[in-house]
Each structure stands twice: as structure tokens, then as C-alpha cells.
C-alpha atoms as a PDB file:
ATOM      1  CA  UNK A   1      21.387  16.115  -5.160  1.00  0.00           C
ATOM      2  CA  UNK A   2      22.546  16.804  -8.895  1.00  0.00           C
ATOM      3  CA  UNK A   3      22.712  19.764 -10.348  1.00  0.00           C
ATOM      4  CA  UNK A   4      20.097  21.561 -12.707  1.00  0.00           C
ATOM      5  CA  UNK A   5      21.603  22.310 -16.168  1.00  0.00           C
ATOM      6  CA  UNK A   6      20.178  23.632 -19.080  1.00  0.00           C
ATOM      7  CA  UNK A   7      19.419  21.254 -21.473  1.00  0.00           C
ATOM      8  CA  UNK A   8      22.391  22.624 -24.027  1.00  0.00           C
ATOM      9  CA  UNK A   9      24.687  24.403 -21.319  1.00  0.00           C
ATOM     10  CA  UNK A  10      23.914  27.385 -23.027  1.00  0.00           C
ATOM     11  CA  UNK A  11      25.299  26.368 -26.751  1.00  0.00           C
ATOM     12  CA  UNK A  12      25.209  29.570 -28.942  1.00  0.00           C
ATOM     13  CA  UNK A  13      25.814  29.960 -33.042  1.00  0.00           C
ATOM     14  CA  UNK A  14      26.610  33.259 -34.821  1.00  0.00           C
ATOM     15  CA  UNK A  15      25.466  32.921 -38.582  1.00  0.00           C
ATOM     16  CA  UNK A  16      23.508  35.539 -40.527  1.00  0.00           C
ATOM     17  CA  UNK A  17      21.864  36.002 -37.147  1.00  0.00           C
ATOM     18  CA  UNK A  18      22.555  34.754 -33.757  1.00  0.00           C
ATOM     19  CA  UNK A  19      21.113  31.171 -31.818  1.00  0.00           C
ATOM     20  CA  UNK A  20      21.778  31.049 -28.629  1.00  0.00           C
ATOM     21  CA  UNK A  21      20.053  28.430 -25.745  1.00  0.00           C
ATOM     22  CA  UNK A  22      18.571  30.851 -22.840  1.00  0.00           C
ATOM     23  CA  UNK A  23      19.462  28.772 -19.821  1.00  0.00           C
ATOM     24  CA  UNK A  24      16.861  27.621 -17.328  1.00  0.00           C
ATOM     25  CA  UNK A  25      13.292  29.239 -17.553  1.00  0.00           C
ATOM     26  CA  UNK A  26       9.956  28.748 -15.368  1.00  0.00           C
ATOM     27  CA  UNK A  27       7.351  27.232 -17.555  1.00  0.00           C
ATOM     28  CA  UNK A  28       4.301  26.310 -15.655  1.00  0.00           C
ATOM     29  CA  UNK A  29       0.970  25.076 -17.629  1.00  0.00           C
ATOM     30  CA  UNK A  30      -1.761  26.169 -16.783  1.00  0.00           C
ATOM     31  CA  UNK A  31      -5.322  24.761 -17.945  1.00  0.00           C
ATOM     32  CA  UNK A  32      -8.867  25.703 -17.091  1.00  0.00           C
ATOM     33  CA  UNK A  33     -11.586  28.387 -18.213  1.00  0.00           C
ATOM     34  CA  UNK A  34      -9.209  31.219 -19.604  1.00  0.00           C
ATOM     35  CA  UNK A  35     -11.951  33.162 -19.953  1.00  0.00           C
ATOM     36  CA  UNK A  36     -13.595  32.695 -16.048  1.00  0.00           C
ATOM     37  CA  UNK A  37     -12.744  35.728 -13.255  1.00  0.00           C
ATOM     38  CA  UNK A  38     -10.715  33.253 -11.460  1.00  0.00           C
ATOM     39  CA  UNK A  39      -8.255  32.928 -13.761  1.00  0.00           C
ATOM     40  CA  UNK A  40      -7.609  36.164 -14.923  1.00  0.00           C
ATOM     41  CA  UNK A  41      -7.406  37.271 -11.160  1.00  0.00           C
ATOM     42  CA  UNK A  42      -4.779  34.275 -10.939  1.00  0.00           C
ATOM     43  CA  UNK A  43      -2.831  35.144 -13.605  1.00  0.00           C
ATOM     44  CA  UNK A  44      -2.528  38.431 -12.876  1.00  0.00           C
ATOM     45  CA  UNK A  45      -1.711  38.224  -9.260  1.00  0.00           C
ATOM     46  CA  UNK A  46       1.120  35.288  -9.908  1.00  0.00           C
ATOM     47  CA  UNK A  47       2.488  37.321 -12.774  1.00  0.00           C
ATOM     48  CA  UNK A  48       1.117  40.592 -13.420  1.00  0.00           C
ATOM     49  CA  UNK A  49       0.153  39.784 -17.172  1.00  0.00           C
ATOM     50  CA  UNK A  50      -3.248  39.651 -18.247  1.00  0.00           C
ATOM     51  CA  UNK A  51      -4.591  36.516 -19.832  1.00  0.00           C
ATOM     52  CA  UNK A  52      -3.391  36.754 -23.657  1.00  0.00           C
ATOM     53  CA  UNK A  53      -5.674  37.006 -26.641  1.00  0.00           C
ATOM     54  CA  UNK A  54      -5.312  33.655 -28.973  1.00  0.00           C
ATOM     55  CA  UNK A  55      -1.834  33.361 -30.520  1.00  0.00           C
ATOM     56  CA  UNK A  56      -0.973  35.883 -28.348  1.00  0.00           C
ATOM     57  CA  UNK A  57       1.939  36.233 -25.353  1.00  0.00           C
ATOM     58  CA  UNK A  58       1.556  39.037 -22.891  1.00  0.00           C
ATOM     59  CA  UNK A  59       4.060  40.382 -20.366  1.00  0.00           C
ATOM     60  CA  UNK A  60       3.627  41.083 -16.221  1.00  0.00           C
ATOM     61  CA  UNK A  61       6.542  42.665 -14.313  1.00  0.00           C
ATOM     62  CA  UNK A  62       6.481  38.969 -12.385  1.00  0.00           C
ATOM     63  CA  UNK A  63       6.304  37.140 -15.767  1.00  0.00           C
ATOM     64  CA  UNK A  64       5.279  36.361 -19.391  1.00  0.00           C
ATOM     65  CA  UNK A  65       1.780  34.452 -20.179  1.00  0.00           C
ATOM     66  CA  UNK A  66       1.594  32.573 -23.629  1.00  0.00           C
ATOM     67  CA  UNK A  67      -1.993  31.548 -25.312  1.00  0.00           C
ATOM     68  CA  UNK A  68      -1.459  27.817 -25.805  1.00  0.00           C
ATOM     69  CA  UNK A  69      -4.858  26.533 -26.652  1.00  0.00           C
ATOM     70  CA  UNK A  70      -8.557  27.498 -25.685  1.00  0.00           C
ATOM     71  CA  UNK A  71      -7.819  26.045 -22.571  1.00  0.00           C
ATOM     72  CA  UNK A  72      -4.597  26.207 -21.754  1.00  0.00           C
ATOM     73  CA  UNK A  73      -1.770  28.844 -21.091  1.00  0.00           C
ATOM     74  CA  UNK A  74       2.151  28.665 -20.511  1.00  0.00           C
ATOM     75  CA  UNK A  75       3.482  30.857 -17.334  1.00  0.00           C
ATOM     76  CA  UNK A  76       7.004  32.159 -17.920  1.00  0.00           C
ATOM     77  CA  UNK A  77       8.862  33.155 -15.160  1.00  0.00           C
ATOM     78  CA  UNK A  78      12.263  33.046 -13.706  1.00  0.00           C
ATOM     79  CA  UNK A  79      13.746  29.261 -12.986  1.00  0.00           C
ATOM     80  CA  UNK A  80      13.509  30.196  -9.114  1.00  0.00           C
ATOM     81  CA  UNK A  81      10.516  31.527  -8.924  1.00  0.00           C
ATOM     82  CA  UNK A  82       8.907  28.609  -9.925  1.00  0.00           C
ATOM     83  CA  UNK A  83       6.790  27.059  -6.623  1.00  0.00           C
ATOM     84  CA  UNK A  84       6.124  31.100  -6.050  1.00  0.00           C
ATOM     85  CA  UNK A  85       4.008  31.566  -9.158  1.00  0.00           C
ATOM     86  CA  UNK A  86       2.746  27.561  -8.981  1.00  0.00           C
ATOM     87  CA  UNK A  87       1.525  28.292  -5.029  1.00  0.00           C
ATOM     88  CA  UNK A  88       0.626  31.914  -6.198  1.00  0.00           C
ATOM     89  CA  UNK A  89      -1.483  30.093  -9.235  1.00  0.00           C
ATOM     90  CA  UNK A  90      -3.172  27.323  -6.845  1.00  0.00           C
ATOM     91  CA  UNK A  91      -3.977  29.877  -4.561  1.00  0.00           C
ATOM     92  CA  UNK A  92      -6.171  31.963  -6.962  1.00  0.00           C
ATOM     93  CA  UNK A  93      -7.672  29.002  -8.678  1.00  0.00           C
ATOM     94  CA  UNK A  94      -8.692  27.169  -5.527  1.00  0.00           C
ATOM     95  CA  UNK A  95     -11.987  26.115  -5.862  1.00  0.00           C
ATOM     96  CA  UNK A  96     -12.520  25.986 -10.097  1.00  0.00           C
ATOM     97  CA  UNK A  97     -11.591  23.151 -11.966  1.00  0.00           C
ATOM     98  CA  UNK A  98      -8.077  24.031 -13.147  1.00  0.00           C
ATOM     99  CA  UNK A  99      -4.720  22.284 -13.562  1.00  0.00           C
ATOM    100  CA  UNK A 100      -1.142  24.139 -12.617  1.00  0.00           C
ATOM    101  CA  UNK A 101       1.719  21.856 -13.582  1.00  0.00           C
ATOM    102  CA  UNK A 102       5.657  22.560 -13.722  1.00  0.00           C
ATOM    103  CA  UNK A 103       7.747  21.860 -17.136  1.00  0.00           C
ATOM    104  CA  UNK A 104      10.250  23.729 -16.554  1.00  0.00           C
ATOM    105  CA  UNK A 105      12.887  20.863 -17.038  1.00  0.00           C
ATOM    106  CA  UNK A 106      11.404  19.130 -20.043  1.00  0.00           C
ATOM    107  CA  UNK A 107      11.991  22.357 -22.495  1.00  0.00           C
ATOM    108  CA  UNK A 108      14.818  24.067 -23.498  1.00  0.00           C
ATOM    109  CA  UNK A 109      14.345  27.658 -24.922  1.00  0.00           C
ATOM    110  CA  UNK A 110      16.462  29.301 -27.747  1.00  0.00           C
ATOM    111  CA  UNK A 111      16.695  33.007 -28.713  1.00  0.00           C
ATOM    112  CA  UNK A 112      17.144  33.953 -32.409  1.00  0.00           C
ATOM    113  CA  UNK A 113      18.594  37.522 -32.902  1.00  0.00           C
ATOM    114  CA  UNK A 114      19.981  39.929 -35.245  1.00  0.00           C
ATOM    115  CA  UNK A 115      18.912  41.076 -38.833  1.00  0.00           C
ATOM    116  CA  UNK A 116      17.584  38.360 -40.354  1.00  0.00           C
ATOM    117  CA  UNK A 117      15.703  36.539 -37.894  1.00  0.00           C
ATOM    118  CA  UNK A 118      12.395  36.235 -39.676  1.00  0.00           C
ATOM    119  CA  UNK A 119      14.507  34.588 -42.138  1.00  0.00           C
ATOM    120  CA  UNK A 120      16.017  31.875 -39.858  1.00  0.00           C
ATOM    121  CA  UNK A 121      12.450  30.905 -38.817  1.00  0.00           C
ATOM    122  CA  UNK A 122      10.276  31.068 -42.189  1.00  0.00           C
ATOM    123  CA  UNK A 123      13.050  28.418 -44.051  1.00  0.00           C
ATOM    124  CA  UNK A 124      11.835  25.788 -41.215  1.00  0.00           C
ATOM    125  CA  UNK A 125       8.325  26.232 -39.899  1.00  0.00           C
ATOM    126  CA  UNK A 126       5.073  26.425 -41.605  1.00  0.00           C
ATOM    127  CA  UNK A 127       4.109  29.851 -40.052  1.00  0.00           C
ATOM    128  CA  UNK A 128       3.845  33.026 -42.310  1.00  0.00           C
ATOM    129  CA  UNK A 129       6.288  34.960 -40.696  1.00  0.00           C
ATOM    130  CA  UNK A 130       5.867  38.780 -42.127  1.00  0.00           C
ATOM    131  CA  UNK A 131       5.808  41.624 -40.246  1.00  0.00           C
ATOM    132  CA  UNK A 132       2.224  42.143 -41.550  1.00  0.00           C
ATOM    133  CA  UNK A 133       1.530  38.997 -40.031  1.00  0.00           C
ATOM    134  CA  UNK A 134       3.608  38.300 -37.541  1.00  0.00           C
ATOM    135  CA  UNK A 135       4.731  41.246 -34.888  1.00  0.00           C
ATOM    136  CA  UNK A 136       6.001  41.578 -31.192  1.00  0.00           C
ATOM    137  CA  UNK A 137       3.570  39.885 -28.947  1.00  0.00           C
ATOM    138  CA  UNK A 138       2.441  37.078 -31.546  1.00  0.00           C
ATOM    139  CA  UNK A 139       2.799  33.313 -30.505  1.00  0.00           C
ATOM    140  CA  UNK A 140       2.554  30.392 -32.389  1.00  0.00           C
ATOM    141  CA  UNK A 141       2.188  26.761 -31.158  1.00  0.00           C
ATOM    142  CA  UNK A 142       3.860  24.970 -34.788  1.00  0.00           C
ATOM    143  CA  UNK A 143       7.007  23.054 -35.237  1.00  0.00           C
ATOM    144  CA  UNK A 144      10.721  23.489 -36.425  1.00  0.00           C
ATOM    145  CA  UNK A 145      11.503  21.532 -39.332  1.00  0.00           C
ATOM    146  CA  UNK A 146       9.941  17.753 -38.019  1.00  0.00           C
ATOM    147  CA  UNK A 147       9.602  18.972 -34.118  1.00  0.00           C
ATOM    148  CA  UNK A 148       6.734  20.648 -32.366  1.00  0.00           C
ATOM    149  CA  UNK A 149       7.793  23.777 -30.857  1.00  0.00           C
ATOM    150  CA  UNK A 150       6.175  27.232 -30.069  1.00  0.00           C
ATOM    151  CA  UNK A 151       7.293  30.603 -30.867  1.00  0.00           C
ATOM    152  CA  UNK A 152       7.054  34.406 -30.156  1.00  0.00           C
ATOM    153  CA  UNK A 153       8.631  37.777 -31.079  1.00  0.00           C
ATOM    154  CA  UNK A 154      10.023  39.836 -28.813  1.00  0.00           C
ATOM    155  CA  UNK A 155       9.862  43.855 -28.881  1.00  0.00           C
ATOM    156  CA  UNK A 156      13.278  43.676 -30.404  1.00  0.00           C
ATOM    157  CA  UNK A 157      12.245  41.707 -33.008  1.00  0.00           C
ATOM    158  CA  UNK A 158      14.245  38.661 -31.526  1.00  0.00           C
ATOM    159  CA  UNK A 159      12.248  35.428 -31.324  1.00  0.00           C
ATOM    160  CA  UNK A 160      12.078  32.907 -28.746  1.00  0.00           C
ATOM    161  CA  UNK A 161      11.735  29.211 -29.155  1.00  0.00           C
ATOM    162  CA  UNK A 162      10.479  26.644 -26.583  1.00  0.00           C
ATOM    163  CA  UNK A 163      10.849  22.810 -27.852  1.00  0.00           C
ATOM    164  CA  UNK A 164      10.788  19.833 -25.623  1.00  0.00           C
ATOM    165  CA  UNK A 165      13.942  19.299 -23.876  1.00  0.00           C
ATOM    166  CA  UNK A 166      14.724  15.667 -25.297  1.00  0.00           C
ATOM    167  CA  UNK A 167      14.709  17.271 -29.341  1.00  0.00           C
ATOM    168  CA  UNK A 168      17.001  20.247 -27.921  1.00  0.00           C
ATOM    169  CA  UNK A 169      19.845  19.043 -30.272  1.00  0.00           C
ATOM    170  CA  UNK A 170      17.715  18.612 -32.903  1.00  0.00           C
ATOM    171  CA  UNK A 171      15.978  21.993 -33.024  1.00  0.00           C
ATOM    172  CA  UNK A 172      19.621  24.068 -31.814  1.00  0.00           C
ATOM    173  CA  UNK A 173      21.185  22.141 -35.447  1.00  0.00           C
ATOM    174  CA  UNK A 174      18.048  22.903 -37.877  1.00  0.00           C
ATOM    175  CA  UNK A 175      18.010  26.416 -36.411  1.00  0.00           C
ATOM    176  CA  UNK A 176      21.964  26.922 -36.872  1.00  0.00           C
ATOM    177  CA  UNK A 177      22.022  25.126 -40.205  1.00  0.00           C
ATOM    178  CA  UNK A 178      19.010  27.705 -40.880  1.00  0.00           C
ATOM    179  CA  UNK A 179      21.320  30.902 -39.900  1.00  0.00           C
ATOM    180  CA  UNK A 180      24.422  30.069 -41.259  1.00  0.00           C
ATOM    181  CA  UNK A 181      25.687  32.896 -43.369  1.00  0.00           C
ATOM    182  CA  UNK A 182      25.423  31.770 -47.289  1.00  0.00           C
ATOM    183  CA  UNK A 183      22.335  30.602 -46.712  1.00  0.00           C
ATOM    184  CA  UNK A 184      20.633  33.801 -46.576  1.00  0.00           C
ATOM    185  CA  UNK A 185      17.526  33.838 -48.929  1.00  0.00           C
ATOM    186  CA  UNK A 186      16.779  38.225 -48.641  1.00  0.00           C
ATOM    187  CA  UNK A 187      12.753  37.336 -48.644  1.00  0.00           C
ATOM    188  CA  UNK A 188      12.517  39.839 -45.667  1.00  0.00           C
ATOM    189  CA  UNK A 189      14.913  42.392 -46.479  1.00  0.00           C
END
């Protein structure tokens, strides 16, 4: 049996703010009626979180729930907790017409931090990005330069990136070219 890696081996970059690859993370999709009882009482039970308003990622003590799209939500949990919240999931939507699959190992997840890291983000997606549109708790499903990835900000106003594992080098280089100190533009300072 090989072993599971991350898809960078946890590759960091310290510009004008920091990159960094997370490591392995539990992503399960989820798709069904986000707005039926059975899904809110299986969400809730496999993570704690409630289902998240669009564009919106909420937080459980078991786990973080992302809005994806109208019918479809991304579980976040620990890498080894994954068949938990997938049987947990199943269990709950037994019976409804529902889907609970695990991607775990085909994305790779990326934390921006420091000062500046509305910056590092604005200069490569199309998303505005200003804290009087964009605060902890907002998500957005967009891209990274010529990628599709999906994005939120964290209550320390660090972001996290999920991208598909195969463009993981692609996405770690446009955000480190993005944060490398000279290159700072002072649009959100």
C-alpha cells in the first residue's frame, strides 16, 4: 500500500504574505435538496455546521460546510475522518435522492496569510475582494489566474484555496509569483 501525500508535500512561500499548501484535508461532496429537513439534519449531525447560505462557508465543531451550487455542498473535515462523516452523511440522507462522494485526493488546499492577503488574491481572480464585499465566512467558487478554484476567508482574515490536485503547481506558482514582495500594489491598505 503507498503512502498518502499531499499533493505539494506541504511547499510554503514567504512574500508580502505567506502561501503555504495545508496538507491532507476531508472534502466530501455532497449533492441533493440543500434546502429539504434531511439534509440539514445530515449535515449537522456529520459535522455540526448548519447548511450555509449561498457563497457562504459555515463551521461545526466536527467540520466546515461550503455552499458550492444550489445543489451541492463541500464537507470539510479532517483527512481521517473521512468514511466517519461519508457513513455519518449516508446515514442521514438514506432514503432522499442525494449523492455523498469523497475528493479528498484530487484537491490540494493552500492557505494565504499575513497583511496583504486580499492583495495576493484580487491580482489573480475575478472576485471583488473588499472587505465591504468580501468578509470571514464568504466563499467563492471562481478561478486563479486560468484554473478553477474556490475560496474563503477565514476569521483571521487568512484565505483558503481548494484547486484540483493535478493544477496544484500551477495555482502554488501564480499565487507565489502573486505575493512576492515588490509586487505589492497597496489597493487594500
Amino acid at each position: 500500500m503507498s503512502n498518502v501525500v499531499s499533493a505539494l508535500a506541504g511547499v510554503s512561500h514567504a512574500g508580502f504574505a505567506k502561501i503555504e499548501e495545508t496538507g491532507l484535508n476531508g472534502m466530501i461532496t455532497v449533492r441533493g435538496d440543500l434546502g429539504s429537513s434531511e439534509m440539514a439534519a445530515a449535515v449537522k449531525a456529520a459535522t455540526g455546521a448548519s447548511v450555509p447560505a449561498i457563497r457562504k462557508i459555515a463551521a461545526g465543531d466536527k467540520g466546515r460546510v461550503a455552499w458550492m451550487s444550489p445543489d451541492e455542498l463541500l464537507v470539510i473535515v479532517a483527512y481521517d475522518d473521512v468514511a466517519d462523516t461519508m457513513a455519518a452523511l449516508n446515514d442521514g440522507l438514506s432514503g432522499v435522492h442525494a449523492l455523498v462522494a469523497n475528493v479528498s485526493d484530487a484537491r490540494a488546499v493552500f492557505r494565504i496569510s499575513g497583511d496583504n492577503t486580499r492583495e495576493v488574491l484580487a491580482k489573480v481572480s475575478p472576485v471583488d475582494l473588499s472587505s465591504e464585499a468580501f468578509g470571514a465566512g464568504d466563499f467563492r467558487r471562481s478561478r486563479i489566474a486560468q484554473v478553477a478554484a474556490a475560496f474563503w476567508m477565514n476569521d483571521d482574515n487568512s484565505f483558503e484555496v481548494v484547486c484540483f490536485r493535478s493544477v496544484a503547481q500551477y495555482v502554488f506558482d501564480v499565487l507565489r509569483v502573486s505575493s512576492d514582495k515588490g509586487g505589492e500594489v497597496g489597493f487594500f491598505s
